[in-house]
PDB file of N, CA and C in Angstrom:
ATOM      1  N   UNK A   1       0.852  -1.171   0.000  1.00  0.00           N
ATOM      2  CA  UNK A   1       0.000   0.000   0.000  1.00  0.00           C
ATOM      3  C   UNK A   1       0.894   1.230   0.000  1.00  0.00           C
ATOM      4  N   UNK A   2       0.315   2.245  -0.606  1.00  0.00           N
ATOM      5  CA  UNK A   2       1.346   3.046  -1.036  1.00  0.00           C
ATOM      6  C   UNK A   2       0.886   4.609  -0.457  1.00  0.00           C
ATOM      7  N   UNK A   3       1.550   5.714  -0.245  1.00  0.00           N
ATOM      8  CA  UNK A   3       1.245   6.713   0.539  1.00  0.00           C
ATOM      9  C   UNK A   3       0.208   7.392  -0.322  1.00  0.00           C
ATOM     10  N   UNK A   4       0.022   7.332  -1.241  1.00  0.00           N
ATOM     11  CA  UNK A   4      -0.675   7.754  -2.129  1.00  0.00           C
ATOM     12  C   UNK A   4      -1.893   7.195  -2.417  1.00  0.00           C
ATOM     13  N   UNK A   5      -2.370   6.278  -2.044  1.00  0.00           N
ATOM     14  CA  UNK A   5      -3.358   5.188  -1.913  1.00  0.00           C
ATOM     15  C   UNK A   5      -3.436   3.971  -3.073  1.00  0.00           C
ATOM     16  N   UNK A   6      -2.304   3.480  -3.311  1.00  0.00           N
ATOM     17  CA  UNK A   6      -2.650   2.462  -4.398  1.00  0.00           C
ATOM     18  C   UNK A   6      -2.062   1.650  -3.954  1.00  0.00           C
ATOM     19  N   UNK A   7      -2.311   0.194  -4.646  1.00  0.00           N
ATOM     20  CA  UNK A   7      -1.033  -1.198  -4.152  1.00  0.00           C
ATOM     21  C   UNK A   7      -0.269  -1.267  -5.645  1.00  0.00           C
ATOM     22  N   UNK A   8       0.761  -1.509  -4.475  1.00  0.00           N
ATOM     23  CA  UNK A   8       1.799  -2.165  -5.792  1.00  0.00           C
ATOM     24  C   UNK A   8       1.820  -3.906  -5.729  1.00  0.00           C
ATOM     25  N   UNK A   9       1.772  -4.678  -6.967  1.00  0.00           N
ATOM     26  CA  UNK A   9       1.891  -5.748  -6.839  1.00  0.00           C
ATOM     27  C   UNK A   9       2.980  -6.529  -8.123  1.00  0.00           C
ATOM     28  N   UNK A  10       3.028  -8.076  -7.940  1.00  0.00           N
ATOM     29  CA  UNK A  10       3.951  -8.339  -8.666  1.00  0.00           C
ATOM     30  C   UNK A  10       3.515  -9.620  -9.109  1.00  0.00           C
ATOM     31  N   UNK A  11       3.891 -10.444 -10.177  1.00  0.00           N
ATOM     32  CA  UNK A  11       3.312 -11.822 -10.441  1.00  0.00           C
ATOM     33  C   UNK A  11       3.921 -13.026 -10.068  1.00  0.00           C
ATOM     34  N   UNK A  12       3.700 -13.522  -8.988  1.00  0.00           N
ATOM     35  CA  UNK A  12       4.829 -14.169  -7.908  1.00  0.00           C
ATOM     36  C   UNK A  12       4.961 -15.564  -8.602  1.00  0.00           C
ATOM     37  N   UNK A  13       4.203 -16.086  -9.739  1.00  0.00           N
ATOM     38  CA  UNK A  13       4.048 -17.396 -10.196  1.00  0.00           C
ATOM     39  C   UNK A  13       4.779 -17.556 -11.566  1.00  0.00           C
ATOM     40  N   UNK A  14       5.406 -16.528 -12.141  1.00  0.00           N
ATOM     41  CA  UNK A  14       5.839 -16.683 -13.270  1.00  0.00           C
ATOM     42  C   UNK A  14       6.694 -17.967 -14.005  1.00  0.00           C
ATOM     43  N   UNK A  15       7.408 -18.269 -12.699  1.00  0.00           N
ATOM     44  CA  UNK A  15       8.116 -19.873 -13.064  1.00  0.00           C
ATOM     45  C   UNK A  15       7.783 -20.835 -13.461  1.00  0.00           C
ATOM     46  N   UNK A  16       6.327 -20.203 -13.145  1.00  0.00           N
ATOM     47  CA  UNK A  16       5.506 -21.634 -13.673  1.00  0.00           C
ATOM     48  C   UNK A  16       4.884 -22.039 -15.180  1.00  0.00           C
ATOM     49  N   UNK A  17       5.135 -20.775 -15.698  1.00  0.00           N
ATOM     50  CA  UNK A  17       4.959 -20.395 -17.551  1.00  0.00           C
ATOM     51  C   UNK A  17       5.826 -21.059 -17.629  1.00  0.00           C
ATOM     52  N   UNK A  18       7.225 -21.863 -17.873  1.00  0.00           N
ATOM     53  CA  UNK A  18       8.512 -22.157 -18.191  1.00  0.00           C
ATOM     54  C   UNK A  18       8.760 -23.531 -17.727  1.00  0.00           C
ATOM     55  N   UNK A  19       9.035 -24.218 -18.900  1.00  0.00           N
ATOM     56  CA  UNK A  19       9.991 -25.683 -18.778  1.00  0.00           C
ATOM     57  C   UNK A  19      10.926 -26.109 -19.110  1.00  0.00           C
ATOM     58  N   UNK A  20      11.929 -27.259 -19.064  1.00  0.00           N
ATOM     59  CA  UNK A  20      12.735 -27.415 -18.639  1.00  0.00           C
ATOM     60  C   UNK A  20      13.574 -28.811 -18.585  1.00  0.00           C
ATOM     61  N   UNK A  21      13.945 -29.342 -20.127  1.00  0.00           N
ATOM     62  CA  UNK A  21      13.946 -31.086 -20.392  1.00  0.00           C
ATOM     63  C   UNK A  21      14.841 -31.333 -18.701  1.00  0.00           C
ATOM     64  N   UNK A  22      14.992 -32.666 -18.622  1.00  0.00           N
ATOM     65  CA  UNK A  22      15.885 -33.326 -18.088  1.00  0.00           C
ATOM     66  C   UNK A  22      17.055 -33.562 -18.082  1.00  0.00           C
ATOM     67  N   UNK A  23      17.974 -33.107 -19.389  1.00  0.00           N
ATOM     68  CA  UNK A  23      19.102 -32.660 -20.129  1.00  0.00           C
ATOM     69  C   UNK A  23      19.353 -31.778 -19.853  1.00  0.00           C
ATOM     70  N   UNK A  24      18.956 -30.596 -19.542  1.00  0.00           N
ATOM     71  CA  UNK A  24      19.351 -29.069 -19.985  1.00  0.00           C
ATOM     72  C   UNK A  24      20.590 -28.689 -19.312  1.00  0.00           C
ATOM     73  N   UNK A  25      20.677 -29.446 -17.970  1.00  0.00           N
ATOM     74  CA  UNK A  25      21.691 -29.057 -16.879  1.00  0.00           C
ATOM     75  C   UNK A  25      23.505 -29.749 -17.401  1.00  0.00           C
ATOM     76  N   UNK A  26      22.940 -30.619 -18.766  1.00  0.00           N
ATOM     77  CA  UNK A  26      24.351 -31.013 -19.149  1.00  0.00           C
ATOM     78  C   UNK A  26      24.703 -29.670 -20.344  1.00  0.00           C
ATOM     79  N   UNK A  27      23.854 -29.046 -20.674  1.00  0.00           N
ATOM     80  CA  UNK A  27      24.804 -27.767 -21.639  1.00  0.00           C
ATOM     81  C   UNK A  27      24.468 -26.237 -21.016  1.00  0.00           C
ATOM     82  N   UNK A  28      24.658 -26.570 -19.605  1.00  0.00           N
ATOM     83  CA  UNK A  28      24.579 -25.082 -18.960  1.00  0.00           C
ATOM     84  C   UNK A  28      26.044 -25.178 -17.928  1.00  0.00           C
ATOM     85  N   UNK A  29      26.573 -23.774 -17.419  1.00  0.00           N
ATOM     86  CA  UNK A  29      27.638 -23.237 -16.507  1.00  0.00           C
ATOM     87  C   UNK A  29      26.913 -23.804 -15.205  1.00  0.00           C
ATOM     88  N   UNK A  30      27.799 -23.969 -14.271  1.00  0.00           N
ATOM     89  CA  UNK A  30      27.345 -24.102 -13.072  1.00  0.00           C
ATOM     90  C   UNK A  30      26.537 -23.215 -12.236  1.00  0.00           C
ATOM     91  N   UNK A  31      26.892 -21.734 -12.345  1.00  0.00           N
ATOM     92  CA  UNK A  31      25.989 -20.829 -12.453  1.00  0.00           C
ATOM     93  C   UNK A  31      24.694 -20.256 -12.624  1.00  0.00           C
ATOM     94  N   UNK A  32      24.429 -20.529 -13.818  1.00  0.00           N
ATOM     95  CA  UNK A  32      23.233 -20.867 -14.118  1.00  0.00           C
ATOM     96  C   UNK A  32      22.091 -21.928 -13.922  1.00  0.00           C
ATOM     97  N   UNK A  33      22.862 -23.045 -13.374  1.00  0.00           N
ATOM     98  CA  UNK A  33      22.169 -24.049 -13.023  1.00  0.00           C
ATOM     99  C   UNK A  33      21.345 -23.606 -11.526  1.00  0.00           C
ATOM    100  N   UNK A  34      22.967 -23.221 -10.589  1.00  0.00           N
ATOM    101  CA  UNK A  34      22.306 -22.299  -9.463  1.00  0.00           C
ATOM    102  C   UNK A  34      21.513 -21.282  -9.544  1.00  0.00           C
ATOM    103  N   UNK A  35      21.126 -20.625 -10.267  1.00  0.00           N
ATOM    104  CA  UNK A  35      20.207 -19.712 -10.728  1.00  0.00           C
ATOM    105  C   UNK A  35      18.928 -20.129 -10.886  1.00  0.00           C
ATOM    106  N   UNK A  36      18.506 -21.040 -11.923  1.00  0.00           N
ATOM    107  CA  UNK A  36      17.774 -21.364 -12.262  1.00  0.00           C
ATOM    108  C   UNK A  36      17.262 -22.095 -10.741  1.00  0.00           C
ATOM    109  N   UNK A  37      17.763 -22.999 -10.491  1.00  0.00           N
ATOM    110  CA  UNK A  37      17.621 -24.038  -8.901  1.00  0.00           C
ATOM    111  C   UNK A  37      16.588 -22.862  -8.069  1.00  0.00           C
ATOM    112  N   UNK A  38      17.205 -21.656  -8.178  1.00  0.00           N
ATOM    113  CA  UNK A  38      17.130 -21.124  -7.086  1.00  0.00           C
ATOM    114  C   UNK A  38      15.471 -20.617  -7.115  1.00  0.00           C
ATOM    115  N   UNK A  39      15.576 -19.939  -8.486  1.00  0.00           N
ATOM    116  CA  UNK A  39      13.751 -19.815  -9.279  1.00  0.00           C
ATOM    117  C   UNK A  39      12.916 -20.917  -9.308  1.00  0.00           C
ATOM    118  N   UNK A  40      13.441 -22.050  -9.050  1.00  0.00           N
ATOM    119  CA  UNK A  40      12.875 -23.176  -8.792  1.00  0.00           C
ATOM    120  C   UNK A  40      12.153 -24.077 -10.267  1.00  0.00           C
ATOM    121  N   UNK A  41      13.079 -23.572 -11.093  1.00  0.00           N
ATOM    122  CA  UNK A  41      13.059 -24.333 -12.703  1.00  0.00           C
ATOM    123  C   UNK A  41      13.999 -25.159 -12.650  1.00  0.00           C
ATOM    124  N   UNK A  42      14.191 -26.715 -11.729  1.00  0.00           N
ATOM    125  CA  UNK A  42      15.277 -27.202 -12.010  1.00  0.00           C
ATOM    126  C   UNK A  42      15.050 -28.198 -13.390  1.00  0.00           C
ATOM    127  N   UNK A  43      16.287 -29.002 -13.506  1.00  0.00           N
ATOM    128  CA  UNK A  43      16.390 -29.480 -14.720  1.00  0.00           C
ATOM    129  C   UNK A  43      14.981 -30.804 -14.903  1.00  0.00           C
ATOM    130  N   UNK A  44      13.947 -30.906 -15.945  1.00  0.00           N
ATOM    131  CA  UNK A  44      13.137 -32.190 -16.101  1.00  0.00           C
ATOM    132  C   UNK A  44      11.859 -30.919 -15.256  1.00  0.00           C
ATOM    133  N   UNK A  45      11.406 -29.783 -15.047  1.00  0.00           N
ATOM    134  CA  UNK A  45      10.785 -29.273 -14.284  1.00  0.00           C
ATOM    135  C   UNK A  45       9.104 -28.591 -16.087  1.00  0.00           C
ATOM    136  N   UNK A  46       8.390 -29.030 -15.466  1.00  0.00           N
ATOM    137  CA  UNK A  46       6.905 -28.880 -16.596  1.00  0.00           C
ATOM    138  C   UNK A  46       6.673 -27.809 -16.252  1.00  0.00           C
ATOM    139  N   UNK A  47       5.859 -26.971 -17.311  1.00  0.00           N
ATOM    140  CA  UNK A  47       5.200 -25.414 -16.911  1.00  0.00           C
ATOM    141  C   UNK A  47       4.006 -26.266 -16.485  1.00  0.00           C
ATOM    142  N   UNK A  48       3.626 -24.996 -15.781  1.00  0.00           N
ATOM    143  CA  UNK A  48       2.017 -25.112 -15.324  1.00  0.00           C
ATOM    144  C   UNK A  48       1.184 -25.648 -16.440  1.00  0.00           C
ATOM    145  N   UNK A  49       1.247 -24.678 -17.499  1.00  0.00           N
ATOM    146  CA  UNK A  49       0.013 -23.973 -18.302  1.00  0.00           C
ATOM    147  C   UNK A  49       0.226 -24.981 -19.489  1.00  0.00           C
ATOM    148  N   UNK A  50       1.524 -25.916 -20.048  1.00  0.00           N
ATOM    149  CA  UNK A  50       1.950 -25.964 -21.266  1.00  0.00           C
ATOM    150  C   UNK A  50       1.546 -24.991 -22.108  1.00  0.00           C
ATOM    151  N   UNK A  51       2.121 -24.228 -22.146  1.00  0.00           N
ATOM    152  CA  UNK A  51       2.219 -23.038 -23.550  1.00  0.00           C
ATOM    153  C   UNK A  51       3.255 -23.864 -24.252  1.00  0.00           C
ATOM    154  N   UNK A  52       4.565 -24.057 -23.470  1.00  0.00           N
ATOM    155  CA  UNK A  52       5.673 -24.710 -24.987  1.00  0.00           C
ATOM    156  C   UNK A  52       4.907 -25.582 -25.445  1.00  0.00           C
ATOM    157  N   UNK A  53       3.591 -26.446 -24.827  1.00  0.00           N
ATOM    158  CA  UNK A  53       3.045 -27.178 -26.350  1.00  0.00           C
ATOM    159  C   UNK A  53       2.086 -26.927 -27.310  1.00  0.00           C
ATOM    160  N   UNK A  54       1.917 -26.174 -27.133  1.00  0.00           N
ATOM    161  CA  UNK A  54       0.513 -25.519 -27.987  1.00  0.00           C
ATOM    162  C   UNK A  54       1.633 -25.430 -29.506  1.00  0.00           C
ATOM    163  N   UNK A  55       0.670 -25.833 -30.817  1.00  0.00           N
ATOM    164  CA  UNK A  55       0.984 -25.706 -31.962  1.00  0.00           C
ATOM    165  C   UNK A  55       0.394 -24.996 -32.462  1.00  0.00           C
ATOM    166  N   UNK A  56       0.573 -24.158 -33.763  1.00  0.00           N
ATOM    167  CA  UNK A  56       0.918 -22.895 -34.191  1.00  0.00           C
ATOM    168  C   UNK A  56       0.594 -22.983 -35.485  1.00  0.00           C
ATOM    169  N   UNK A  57       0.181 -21.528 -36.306  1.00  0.00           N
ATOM    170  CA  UNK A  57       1.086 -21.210 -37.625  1.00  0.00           C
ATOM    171  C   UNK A  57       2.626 -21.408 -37.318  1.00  0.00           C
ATOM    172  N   UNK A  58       3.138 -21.541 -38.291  1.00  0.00           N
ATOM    173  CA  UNK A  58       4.765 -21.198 -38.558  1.00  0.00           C
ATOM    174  C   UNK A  58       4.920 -19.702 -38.031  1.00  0.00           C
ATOM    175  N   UNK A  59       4.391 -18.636 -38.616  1.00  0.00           N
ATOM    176  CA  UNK A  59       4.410 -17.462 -37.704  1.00  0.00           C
ATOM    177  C   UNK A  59       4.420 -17.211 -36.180  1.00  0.00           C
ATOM    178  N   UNK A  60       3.224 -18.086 -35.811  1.00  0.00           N
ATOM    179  CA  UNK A  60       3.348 -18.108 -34.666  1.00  0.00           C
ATOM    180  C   UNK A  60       3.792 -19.407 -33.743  1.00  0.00           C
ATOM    181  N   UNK A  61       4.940 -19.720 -33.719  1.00  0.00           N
ATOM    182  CA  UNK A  61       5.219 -20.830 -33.465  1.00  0.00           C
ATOM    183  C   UNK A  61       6.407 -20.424 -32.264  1.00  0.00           C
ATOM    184  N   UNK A  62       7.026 -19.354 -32.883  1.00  0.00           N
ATOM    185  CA  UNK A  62       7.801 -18.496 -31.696  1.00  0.00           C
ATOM    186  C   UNK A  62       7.283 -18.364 -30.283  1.00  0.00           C
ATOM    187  N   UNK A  63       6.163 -18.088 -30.857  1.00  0.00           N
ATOM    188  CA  UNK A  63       5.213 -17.474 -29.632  1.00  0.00           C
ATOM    189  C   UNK A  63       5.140 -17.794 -28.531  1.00  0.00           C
ATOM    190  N   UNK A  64       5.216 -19.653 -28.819  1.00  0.00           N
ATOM    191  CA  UNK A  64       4.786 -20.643 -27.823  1.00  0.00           C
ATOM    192  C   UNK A  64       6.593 -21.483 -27.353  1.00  0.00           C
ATOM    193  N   UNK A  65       7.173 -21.431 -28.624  1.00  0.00           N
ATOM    194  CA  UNK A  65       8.493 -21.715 -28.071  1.00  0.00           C
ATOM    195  C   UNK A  65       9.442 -21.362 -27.069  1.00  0.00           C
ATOM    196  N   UNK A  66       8.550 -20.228 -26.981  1.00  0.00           N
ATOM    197  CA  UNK A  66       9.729 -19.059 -25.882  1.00  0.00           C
ATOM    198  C   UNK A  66       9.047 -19.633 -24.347  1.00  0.00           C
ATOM    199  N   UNK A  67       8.846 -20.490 -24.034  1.00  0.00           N
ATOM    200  CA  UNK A  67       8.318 -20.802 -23.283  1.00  0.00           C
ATOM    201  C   UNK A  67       9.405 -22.164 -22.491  1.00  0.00           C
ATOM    202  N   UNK A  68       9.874 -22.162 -23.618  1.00  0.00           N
ATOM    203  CA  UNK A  68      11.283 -24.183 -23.343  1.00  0.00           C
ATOM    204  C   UNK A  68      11.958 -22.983 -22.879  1.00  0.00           C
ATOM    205  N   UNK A  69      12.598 -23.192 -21.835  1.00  0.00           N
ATOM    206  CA  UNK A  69      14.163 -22.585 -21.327  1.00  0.00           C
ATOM    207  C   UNK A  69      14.870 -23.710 -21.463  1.00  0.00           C
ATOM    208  N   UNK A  70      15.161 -24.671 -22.643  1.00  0.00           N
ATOM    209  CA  UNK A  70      16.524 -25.132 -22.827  1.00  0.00           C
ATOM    210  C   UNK A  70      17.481 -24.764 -23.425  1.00  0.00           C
ATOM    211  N   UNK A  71      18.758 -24.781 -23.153  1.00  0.00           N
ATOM    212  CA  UNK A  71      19.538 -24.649 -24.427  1.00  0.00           C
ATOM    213  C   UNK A  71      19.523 -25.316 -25.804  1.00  0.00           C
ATOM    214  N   UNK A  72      18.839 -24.434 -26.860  1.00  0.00           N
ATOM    215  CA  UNK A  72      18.676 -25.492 -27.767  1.00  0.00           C
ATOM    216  C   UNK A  72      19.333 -24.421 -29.233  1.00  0.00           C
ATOM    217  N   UNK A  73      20.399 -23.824 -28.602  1.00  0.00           N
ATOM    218  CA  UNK A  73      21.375 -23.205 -29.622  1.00  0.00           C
ATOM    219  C   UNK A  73      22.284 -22.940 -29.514  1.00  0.00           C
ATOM    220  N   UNK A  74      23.417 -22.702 -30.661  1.00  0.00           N
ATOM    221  CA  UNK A  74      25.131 -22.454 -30.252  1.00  0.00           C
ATOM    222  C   UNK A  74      25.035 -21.212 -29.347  1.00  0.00           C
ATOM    223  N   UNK A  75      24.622 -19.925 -29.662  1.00  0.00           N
ATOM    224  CA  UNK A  75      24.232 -18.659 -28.674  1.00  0.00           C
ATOM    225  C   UNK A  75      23.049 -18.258 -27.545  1.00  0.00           C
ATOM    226  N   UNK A  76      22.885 -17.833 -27.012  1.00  0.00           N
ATOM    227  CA  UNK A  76      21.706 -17.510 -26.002  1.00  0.00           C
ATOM    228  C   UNK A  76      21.092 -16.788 -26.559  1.00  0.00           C
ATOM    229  N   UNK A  77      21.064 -15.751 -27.581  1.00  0.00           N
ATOM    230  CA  UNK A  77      20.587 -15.103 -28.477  1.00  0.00           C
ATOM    231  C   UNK A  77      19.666 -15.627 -29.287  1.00  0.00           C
ATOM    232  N   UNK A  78      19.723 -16.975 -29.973  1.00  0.00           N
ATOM    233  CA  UNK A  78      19.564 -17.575 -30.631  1.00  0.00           C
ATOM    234  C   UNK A  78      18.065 -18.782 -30.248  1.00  0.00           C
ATOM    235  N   UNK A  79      18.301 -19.018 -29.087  1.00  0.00           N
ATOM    236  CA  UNK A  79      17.238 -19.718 -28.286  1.00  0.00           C
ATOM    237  C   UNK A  79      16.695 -18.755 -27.317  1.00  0.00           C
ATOM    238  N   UNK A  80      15.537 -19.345 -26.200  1.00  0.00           N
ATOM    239  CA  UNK A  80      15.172 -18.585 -25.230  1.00  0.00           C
ATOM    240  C   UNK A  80      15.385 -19.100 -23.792  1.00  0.00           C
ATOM    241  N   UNK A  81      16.698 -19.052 -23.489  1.00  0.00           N
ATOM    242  CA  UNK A  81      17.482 -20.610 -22.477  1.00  0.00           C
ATOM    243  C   UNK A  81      17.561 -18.557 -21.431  1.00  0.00           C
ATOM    244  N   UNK A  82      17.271 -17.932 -22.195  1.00  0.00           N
ATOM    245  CA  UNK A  82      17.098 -16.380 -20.461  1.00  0.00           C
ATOM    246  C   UNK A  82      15.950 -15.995 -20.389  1.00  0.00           C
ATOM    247  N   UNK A  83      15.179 -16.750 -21.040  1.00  0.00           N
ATOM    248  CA  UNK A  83      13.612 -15.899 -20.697  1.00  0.00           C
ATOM    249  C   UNK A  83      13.283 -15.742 -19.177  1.00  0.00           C
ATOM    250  N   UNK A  84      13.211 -17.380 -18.933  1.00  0.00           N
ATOM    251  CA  UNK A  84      13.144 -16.608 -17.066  1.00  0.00           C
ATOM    252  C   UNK A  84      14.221 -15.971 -16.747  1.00  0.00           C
ATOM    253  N   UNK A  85      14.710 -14.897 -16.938  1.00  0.00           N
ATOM    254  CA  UNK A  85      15.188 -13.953 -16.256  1.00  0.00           C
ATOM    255  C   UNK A  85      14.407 -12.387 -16.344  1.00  0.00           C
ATOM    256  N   UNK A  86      14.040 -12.427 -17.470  1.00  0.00           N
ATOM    257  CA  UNK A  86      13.410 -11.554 -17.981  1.00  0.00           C
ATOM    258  C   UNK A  86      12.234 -10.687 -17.089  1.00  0.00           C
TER     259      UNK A  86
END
């Protein structure tokens, strides 16, 4: 509650949009593994909602992909292995 009279709030469940093969922890830094651990996406971990499975146009196929946090490219750029950070 805020001096001004409003609430501030935040979306405390977001981890749960995001999955996470059983593999992933063999092409990540140790770092990141602790990271992720810590958000509580460990490795073999299902979204709530499955969005990564929902199928698509080809257009929209992104849409729903950004949803895998695996590494599934030579760059991080390239895949969406930082979305939960975002």
């Amino acid at each position: 509650y805020t001096p001004w009279g409003t609430y501030l709030t935040t979306e405390e469940n977001f981890i749960g949009y995001f999955q996470r093969s059983s593999s992933d922890d063999l092409k990540r830094q140790p770092h990141e593994i602790i990271a992720l651990n810590r958000y509580g996406l460990k490795a073999g971990s299902s979204s709530r909602y499955g969005w990564e499975t929902a199928i698509g146009q080809i257009e929209a196929q992104d849409l729903y992909s950004r949803w895998n946090a695996d590494v599934n490219a030579a760059q991080a750029a390239q895949d969406y292995r930082n979305s939960p950070n975002t």
